[in-house]
N, C-alpha and C. Protein backbone atom coordinates (compact mmCIF):
# COMPACT_ATOMS: atom_id res chain seq x y z
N UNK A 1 106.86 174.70 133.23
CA UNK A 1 105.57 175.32 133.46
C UNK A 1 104.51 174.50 132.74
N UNK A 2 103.37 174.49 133.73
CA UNK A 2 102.53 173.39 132.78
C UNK A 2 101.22 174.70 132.45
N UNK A 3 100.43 173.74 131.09
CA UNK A 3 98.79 174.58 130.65
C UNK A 3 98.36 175.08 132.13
N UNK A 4 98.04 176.79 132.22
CA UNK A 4 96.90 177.21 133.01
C UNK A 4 95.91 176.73 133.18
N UNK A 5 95.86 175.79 132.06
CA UNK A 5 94.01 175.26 132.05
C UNK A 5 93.81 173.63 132.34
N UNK A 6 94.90 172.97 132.31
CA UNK A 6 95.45 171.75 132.98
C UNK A 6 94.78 171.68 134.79
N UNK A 7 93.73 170.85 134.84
CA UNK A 7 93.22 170.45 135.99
C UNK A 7 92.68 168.76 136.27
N UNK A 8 93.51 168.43 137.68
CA UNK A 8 93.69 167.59 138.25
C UNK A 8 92.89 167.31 139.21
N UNK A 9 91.28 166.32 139.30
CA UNK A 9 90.32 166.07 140.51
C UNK A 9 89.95 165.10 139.88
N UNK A 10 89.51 164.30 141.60
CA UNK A 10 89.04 163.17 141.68
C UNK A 10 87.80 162.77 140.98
N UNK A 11 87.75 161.50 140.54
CA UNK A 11 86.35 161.37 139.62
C UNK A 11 86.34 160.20 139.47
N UNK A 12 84.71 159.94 139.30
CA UNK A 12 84.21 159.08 140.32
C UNK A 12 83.29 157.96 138.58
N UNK A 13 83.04 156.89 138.51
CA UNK A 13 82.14 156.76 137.35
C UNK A 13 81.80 155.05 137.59
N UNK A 14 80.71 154.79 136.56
CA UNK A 14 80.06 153.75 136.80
C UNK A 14 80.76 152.42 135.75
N UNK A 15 81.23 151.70 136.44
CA UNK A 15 81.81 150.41 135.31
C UNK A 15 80.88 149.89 134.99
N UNK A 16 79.31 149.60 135.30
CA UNK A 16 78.32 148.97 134.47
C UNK A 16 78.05 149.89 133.09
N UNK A 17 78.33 150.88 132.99
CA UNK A 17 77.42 152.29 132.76
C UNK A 17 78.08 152.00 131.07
N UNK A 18 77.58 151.63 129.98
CA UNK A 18 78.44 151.51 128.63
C UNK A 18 79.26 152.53 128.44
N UNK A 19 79.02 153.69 128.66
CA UNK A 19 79.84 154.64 128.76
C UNK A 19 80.58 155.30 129.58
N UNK A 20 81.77 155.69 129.63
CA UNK A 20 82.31 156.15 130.96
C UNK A 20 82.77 157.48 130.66
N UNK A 21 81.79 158.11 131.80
CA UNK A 21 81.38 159.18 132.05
C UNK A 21 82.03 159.79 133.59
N UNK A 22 82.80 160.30 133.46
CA UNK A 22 83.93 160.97 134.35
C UNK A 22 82.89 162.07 135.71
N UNK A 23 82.62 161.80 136.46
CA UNK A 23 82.22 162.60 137.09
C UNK A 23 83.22 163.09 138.32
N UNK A 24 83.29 164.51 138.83
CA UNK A 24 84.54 164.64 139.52
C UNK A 24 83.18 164.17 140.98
N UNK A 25 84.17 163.92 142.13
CA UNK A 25 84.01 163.59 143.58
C UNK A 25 83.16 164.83 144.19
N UNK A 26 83.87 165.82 143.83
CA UNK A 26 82.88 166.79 144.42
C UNK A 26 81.78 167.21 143.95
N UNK A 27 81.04 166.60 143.35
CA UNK A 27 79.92 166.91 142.20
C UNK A 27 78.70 165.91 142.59
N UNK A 28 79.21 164.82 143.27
CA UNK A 28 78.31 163.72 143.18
C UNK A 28 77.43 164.06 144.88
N UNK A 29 76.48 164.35 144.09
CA UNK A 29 74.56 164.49 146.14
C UNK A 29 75.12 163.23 146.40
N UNK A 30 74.87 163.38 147.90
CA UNK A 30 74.78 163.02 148.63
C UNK A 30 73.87 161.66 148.61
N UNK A 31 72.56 161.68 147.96
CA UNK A 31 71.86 160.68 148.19
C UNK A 31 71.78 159.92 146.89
N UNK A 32 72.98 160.20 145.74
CA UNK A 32 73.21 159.37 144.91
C UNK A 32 73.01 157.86 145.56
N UNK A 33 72.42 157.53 144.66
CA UNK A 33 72.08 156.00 144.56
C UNK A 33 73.32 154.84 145.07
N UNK A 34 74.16 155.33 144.10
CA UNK A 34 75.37 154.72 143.82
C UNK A 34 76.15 154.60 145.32
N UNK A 35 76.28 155.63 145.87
CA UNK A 35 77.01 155.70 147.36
C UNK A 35 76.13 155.54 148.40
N UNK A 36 75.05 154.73 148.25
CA UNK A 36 74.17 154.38 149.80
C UNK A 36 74.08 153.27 150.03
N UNK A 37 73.42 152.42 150.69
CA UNK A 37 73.54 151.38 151.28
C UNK A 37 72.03 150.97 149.88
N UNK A 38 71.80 151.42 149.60
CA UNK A 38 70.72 151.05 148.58
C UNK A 38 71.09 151.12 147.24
N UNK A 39 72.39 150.94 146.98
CA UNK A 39 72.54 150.91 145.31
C UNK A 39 71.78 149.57 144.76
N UNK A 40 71.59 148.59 145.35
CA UNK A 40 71.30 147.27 144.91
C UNK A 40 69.34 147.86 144.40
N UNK A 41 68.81 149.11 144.15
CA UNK A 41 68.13 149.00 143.92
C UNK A 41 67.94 149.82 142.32
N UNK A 42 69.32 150.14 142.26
CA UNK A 42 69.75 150.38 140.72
C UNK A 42 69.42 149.26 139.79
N UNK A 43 69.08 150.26 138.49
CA UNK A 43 68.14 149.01 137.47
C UNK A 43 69.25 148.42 136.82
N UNK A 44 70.36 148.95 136.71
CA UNK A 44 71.69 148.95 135.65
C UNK A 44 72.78 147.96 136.62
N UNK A 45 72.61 147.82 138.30
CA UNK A 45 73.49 147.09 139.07
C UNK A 45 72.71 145.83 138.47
N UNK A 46 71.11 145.61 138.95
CA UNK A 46 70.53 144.40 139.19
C UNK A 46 70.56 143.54 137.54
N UNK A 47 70.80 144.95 136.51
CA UNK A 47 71.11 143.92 135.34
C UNK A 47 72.26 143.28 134.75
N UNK A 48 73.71 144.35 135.10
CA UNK A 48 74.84 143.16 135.53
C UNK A 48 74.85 141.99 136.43
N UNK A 49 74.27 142.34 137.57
CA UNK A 49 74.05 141.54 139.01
C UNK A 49 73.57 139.80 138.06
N UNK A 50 72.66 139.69 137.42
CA UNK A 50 71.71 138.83 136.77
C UNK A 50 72.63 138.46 135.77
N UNK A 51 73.42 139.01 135.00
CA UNK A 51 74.50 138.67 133.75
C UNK A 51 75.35 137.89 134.63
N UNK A 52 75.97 138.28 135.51
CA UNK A 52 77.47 137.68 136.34
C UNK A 52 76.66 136.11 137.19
N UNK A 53 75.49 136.50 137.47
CA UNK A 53 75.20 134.78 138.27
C UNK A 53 74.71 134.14 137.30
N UNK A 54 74.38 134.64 135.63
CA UNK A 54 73.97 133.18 134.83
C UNK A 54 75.58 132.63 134.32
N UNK A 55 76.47 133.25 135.02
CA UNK A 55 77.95 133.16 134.26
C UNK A 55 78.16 133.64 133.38
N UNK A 56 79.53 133.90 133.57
CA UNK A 56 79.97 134.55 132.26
C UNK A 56 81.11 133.51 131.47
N UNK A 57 81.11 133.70 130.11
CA UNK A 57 81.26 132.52 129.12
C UNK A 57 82.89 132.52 129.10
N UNK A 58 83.25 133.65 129.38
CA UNK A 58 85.13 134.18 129.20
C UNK A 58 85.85 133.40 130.14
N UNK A 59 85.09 133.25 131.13
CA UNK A 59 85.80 132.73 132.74
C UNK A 59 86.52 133.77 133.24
N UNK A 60 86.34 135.04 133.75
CA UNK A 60 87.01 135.73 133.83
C UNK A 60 86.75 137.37 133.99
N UNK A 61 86.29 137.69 133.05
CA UNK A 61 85.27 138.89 133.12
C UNK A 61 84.12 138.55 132.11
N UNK A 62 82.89 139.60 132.58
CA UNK A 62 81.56 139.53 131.84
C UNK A 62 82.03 140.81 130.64
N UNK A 63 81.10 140.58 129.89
CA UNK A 63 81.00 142.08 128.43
C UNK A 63 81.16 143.51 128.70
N UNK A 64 81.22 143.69 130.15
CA UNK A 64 81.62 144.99 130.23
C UNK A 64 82.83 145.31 131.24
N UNK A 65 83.63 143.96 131.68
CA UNK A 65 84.65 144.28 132.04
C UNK A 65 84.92 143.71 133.35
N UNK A 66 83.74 143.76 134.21
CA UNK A 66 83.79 143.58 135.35
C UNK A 66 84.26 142.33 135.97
N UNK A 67 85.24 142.14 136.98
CA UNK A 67 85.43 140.88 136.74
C UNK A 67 84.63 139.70 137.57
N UNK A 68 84.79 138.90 136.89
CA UNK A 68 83.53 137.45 137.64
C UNK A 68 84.41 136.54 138.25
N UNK A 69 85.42 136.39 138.35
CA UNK A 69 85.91 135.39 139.40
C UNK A 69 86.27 135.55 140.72
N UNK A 70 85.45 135.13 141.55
CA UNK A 70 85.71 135.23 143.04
C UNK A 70 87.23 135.10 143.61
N UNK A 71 87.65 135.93 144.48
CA UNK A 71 89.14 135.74 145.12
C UNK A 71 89.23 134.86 146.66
């Protein structure tokens, strides 16, 4: 028998974001930024976006994880 209070949902969060912040799937509007064809107008994408094309020094991933080498 597992905790009554033990709950299992999808969740959704930002790898630029310094902190990771768990948001479940069913929680996130509709016209979040993040899920439209317009995230590229996020201030927090365009400032990784700008970190990853001056390169990153690791070869490999940039300072917050993401990785920079093309497949």
């Amino acid at each position: 028998m597992r905790c009554p209070f033990f709950e299992e949902v999808l969740v959704a969060f930002c790898r630029a974001y310094p902190v990771k912040k768990m948001v479940p799937s069913d929680r996130i509007q509709g016209d979040c930024i993040c899920t439209c064809e317009t995230f590229n107008d996020c201030l927090l994408f365009k400032e990784v976006m700008a970190k990853m094309e001056g390169g990153a020094s690791d070869g490999g991933t940039d300072s917050i994880g993401v990785d920079t080498q093309q497949r």
